[in-house]
PDB file of N, CA and C in Angstrom:
ATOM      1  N   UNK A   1      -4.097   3.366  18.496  1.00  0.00           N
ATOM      2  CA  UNK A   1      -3.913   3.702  17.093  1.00  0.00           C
ATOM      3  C   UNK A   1      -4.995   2.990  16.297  1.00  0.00           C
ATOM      4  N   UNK A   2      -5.613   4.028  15.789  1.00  0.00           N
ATOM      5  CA  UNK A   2      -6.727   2.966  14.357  1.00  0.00           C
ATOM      6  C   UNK A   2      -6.316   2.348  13.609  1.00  0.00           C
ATOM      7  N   UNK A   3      -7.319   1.585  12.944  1.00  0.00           N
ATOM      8  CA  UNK A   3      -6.505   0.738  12.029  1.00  0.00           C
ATOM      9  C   UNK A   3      -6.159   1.381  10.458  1.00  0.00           C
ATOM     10  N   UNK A   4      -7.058   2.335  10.134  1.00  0.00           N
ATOM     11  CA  UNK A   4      -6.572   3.167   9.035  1.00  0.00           C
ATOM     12  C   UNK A   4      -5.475   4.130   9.388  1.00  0.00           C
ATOM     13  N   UNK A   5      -4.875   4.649  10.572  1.00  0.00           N
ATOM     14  CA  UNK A   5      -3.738   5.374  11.129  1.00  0.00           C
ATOM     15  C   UNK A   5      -2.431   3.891  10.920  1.00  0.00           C
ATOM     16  N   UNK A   6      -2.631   2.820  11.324  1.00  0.00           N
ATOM     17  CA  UNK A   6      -1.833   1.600  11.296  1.00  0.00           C
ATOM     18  C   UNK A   6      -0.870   1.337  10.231  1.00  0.00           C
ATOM     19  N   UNK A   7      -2.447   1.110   8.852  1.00  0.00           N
ATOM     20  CA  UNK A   7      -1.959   1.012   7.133  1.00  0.00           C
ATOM     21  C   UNK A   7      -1.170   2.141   6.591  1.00  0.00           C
ATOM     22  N   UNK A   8      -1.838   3.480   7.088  1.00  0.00           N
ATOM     23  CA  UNK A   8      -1.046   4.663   6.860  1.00  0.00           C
ATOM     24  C   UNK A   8       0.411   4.519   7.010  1.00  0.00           C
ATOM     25  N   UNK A   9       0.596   4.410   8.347  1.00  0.00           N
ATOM     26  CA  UNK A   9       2.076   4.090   8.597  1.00  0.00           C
ATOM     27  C   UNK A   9       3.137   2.793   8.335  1.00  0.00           C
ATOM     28  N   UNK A  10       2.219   1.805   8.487  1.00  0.00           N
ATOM     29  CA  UNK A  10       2.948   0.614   7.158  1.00  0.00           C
ATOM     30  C   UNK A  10       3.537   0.962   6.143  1.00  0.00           C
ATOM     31  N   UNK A  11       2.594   1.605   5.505  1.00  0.00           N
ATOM     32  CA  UNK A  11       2.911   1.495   4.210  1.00  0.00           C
ATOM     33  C   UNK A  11       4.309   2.996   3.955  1.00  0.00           C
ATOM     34  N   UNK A  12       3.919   4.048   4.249  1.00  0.00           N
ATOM     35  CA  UNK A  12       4.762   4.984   4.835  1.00  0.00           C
ATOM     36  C   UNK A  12       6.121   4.798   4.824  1.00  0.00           C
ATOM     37  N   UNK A  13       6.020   3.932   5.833  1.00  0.00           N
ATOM     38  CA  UNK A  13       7.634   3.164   6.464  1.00  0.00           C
ATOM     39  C   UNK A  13       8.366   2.086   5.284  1.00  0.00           C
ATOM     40  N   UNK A  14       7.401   1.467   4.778  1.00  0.00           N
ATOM     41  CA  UNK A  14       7.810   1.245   3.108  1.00  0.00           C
ATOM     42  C   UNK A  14       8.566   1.992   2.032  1.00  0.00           C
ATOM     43  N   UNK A  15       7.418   2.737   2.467  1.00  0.00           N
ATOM     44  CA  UNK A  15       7.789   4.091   1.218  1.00  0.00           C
ATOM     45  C   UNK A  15       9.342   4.222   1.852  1.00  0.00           C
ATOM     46  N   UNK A  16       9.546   4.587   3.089  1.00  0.00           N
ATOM     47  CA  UNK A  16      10.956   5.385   2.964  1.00  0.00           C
ATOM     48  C   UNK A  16      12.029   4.500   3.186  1.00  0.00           C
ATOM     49  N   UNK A  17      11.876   3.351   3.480  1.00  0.00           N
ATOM     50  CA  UNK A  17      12.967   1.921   2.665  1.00  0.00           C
ATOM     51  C   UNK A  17      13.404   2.042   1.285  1.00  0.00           C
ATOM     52  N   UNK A  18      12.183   2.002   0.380  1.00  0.00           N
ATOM     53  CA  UNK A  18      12.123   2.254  -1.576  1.00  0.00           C
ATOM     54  C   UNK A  18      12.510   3.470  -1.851  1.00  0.00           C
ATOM     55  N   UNK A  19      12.569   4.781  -0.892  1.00  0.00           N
ATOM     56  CA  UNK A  19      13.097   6.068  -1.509  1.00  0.00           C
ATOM     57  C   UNK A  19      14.480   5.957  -1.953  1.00  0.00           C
ATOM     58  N   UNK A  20      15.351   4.985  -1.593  1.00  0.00           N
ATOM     59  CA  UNK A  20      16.810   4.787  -2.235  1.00  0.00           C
ATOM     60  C   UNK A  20      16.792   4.517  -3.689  1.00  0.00           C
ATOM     61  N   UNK A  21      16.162   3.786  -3.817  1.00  0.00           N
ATOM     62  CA  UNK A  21      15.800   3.672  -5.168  1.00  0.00           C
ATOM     63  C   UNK A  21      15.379   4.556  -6.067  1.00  0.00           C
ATOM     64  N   UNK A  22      15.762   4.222  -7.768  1.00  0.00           N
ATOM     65  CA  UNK A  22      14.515   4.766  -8.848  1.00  0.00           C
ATOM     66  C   UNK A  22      13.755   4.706  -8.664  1.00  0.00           C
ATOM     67  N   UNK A  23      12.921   5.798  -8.670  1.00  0.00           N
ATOM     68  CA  UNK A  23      11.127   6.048  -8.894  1.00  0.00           C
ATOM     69  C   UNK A  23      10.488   4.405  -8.744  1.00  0.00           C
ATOM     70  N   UNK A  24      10.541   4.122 -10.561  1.00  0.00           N
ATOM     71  CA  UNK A  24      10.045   3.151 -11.116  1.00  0.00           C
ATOM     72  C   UNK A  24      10.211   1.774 -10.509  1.00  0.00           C
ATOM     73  N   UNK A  25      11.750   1.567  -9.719  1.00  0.00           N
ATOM     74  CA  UNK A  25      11.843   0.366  -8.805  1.00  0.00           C
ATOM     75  C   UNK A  25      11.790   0.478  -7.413  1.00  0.00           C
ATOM     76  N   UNK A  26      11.075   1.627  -7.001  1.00  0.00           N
ATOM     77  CA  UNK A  26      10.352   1.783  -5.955  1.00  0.00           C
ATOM     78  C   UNK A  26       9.297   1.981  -5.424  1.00  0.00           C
ATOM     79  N   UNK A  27       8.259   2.528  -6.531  1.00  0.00           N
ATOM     80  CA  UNK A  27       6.776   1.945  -6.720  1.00  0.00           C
ATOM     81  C   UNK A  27       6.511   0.200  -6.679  1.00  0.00           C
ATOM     82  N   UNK A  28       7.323  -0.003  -8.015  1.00  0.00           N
ATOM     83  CA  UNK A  28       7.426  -1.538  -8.278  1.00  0.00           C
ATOM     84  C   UNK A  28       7.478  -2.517  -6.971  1.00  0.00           C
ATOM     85  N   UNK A  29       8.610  -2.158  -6.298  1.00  0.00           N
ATOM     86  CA  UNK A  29       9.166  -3.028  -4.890  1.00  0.00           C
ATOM     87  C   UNK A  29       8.217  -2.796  -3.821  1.00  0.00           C
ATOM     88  N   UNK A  30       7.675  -1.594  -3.938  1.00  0.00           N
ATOM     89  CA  UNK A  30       6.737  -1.232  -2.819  1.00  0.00           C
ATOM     90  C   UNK A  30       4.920  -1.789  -3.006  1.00  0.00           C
ATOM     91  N   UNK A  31       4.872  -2.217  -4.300  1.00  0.00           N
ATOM     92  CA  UNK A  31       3.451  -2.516  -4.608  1.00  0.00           C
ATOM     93  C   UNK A  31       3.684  -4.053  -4.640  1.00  0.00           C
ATOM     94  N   UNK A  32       4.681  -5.298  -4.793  1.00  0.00           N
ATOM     95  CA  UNK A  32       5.178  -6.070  -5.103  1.00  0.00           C
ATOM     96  C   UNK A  32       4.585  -6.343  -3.356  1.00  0.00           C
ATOM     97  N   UNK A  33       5.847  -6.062  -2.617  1.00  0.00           N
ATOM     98  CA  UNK A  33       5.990  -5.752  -1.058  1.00  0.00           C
ATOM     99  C   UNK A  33       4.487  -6.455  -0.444  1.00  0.00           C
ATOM    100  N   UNK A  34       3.795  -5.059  -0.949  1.00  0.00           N
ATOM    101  CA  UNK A  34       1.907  -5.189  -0.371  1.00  0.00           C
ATOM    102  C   UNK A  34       1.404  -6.716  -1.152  1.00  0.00           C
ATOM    103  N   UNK A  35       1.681  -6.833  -1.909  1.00  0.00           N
ATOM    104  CA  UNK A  35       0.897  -7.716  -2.906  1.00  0.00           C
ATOM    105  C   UNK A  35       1.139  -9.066  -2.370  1.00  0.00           C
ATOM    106  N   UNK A  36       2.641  -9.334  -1.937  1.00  0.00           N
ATOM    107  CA  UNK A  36       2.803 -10.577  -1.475  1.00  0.00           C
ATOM    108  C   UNK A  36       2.873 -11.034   0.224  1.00  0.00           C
ATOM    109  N   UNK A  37       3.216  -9.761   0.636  1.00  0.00           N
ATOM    110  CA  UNK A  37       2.927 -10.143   1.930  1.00  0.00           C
ATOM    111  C   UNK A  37       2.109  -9.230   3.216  1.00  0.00           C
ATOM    112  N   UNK A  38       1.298  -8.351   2.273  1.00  0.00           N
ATOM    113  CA  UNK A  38       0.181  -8.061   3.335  1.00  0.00           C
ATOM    114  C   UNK A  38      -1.344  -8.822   3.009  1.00  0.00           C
ATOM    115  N   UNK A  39      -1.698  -9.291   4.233  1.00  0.00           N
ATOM    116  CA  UNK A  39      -3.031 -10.295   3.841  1.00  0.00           C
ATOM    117  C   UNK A  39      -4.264  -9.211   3.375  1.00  0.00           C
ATOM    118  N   UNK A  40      -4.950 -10.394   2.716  1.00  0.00           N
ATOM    119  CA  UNK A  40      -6.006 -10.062   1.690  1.00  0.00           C
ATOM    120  C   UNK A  40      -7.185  -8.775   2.449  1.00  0.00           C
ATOM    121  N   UNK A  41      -7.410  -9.007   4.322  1.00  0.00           N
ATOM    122  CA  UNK A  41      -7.431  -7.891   4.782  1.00  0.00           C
ATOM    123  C   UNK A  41      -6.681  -6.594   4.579  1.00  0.00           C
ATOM    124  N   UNK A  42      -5.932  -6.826   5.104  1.00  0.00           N
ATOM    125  CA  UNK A  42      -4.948  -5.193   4.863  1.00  0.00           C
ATOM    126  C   UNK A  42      -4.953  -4.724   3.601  1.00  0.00           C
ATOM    127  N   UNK A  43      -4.742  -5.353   2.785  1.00  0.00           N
ATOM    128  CA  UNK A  43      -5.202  -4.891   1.130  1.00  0.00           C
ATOM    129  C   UNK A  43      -5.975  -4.434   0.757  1.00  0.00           C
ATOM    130  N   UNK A  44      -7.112  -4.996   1.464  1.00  0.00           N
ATOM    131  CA  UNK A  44      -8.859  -4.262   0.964  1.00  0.00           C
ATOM    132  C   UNK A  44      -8.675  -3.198   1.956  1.00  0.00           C
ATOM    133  N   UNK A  45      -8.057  -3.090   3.318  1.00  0.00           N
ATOM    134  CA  UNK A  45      -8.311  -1.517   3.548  1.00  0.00           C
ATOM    135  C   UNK A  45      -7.229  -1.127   3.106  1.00  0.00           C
ATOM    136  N   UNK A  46      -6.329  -0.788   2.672  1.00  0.00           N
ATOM    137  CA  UNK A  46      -5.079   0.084   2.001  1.00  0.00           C
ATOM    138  C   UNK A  46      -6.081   0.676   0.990  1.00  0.00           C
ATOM    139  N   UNK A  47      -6.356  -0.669   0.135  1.00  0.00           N
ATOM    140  CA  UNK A  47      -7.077   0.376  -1.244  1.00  0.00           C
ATOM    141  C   UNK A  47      -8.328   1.355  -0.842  1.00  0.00           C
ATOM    142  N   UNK A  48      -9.166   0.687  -0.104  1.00  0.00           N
ATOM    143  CA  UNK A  48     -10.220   1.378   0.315  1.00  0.00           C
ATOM    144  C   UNK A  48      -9.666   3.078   0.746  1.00  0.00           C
ATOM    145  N   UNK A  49      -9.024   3.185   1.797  1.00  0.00           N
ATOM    146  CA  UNK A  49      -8.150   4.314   2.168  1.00  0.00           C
ATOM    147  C   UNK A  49      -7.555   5.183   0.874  1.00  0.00           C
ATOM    148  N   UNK A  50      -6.633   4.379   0.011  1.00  0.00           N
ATOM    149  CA  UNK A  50      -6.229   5.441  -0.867  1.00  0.00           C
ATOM    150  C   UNK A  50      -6.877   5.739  -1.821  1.00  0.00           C
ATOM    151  N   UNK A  51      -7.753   4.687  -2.110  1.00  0.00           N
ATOM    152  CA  UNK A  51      -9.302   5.531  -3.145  1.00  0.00           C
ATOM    153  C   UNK A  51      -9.982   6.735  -3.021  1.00  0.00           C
ATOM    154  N   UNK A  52     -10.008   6.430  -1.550  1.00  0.00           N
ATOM    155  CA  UNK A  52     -10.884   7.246  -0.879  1.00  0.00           C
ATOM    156  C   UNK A  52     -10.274   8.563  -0.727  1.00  0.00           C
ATOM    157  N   UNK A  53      -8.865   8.784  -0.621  1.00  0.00           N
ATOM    158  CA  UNK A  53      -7.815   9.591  -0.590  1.00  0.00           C
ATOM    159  C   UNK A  53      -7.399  10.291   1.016  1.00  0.00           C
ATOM    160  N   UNK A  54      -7.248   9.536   1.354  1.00  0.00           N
ATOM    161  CA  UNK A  54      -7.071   9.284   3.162  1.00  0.00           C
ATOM    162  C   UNK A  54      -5.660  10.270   3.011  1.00  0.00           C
ATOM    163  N   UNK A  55      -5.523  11.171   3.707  1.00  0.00           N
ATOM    164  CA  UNK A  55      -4.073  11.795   3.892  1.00  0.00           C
ATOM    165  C   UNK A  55      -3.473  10.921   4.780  1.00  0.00           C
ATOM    166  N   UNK A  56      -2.292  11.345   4.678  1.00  0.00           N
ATOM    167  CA  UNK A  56      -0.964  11.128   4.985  1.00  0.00           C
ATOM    168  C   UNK A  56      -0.191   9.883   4.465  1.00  0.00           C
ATOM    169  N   UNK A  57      -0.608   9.547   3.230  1.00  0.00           N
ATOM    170  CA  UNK A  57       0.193   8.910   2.177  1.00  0.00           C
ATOM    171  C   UNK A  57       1.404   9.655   1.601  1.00  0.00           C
ATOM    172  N   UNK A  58       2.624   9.014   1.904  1.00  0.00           N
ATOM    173  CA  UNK A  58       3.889   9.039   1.397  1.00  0.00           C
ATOM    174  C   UNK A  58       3.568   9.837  -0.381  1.00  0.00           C
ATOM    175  N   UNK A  59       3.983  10.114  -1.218  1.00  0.00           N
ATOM    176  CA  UNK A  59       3.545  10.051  -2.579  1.00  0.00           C
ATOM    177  C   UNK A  59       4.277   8.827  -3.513  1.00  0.00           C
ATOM    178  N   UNK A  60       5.048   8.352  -2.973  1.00  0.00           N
ATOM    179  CA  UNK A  60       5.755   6.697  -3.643  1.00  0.00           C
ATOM    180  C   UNK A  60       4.399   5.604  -3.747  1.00  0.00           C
ATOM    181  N   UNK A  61       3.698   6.224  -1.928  1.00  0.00           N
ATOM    182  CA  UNK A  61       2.333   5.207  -2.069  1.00  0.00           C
ATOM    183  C   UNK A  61       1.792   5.429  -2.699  1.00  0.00           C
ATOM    184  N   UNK A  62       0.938   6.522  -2.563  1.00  0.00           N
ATOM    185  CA  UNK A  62       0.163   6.546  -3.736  1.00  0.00           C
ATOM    186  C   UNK A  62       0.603   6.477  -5.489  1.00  0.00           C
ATOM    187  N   UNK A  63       1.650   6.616  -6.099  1.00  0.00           N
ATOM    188  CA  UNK A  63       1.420   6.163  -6.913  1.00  0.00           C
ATOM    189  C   UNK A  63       1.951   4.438  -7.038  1.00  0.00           C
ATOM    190  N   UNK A  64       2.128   3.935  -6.140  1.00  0.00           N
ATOM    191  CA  UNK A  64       2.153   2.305  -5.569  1.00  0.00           C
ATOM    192  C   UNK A  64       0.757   1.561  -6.150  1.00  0.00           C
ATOM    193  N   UNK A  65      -0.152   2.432  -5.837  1.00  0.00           N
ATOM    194  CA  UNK A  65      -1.620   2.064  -5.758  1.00  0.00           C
ATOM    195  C   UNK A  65      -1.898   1.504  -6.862  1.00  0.00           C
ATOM    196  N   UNK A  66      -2.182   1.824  -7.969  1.00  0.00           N
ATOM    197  CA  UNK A  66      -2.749   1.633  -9.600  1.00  0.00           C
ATOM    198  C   UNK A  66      -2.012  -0.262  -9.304  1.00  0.00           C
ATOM    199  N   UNK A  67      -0.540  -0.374  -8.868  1.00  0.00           N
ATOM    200  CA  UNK A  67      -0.111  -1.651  -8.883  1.00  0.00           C
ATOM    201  C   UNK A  67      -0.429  -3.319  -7.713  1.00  0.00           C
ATOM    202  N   UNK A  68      -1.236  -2.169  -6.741  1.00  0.00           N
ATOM    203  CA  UNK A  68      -1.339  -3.416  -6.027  1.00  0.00           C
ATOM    204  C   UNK A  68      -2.659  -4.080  -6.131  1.00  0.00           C
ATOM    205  N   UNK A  69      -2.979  -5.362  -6.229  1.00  0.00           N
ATOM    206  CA  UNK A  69      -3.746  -6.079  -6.484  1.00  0.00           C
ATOM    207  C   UNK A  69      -4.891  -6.134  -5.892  1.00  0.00           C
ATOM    208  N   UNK A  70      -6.328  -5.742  -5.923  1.00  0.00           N
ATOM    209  CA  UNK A  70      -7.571  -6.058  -4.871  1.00  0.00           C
ATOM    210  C   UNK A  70      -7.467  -7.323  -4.478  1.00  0.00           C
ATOM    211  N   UNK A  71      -7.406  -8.143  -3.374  1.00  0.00           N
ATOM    212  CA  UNK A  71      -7.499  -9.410  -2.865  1.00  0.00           C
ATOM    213  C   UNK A  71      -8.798  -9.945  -3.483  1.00  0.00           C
ATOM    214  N   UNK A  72      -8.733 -11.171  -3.829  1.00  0.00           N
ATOM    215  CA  UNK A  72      -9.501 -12.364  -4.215  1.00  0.00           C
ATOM    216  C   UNK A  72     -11.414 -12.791  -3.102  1.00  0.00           C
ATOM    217  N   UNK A  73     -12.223 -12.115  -3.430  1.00  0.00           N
ATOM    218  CA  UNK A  73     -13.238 -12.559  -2.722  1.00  0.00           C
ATOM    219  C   UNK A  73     -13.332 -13.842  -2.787  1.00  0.00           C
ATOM    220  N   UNK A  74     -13.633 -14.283  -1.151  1.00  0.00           N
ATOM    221  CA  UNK A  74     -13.699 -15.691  -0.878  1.00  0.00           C
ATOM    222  C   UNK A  74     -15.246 -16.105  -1.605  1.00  0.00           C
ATOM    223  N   UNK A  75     -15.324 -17.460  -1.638  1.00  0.00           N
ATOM    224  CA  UNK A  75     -16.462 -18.092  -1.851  1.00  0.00           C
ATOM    225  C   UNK A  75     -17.209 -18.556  -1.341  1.00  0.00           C
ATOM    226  N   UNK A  76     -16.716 -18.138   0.498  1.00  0.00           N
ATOM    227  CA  UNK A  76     -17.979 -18.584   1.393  1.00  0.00           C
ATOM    228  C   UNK A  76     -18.515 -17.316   1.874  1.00  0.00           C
TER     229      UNK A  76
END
């Protein structure tokens, strides 16, 4: 499995945990989710991927996106 097939399905499998929920607190929980506990790798490719508009994003993910944070470039 690639690693952009990997994030796809991470995040995916997210998505359909938060589908119980409102819309609004399931974007929220699901961009929250990424933000705090996928590392600053996986983040830069998630966004990279859904910028780019990589299919097979859930649609909870993508509109997840606008909320999750670009990771912090290091300083070395």
């Amino acid at each position: 499995m690639s690693e952009d097939s990997r994030i796809v399905k991470m995040a995916n499998q997210m998505a359909a945990y938060f589908k119980v929920f409102p819309e609004a607190e399931a974007v929220a929980g699901l961009a929250n989710h990424i933000n705090k506990f996928w590392d600053p790798r996986m983040r830069r490719e998630f966004l990279q991927l859904a910028q780019a508009g990589a299919a097979g994003f859930e649609p909870l993910v993508v509109k997840a996106v606008v909320a999750v944070k670009p990771p912090k470039m290091s300083a070395n």
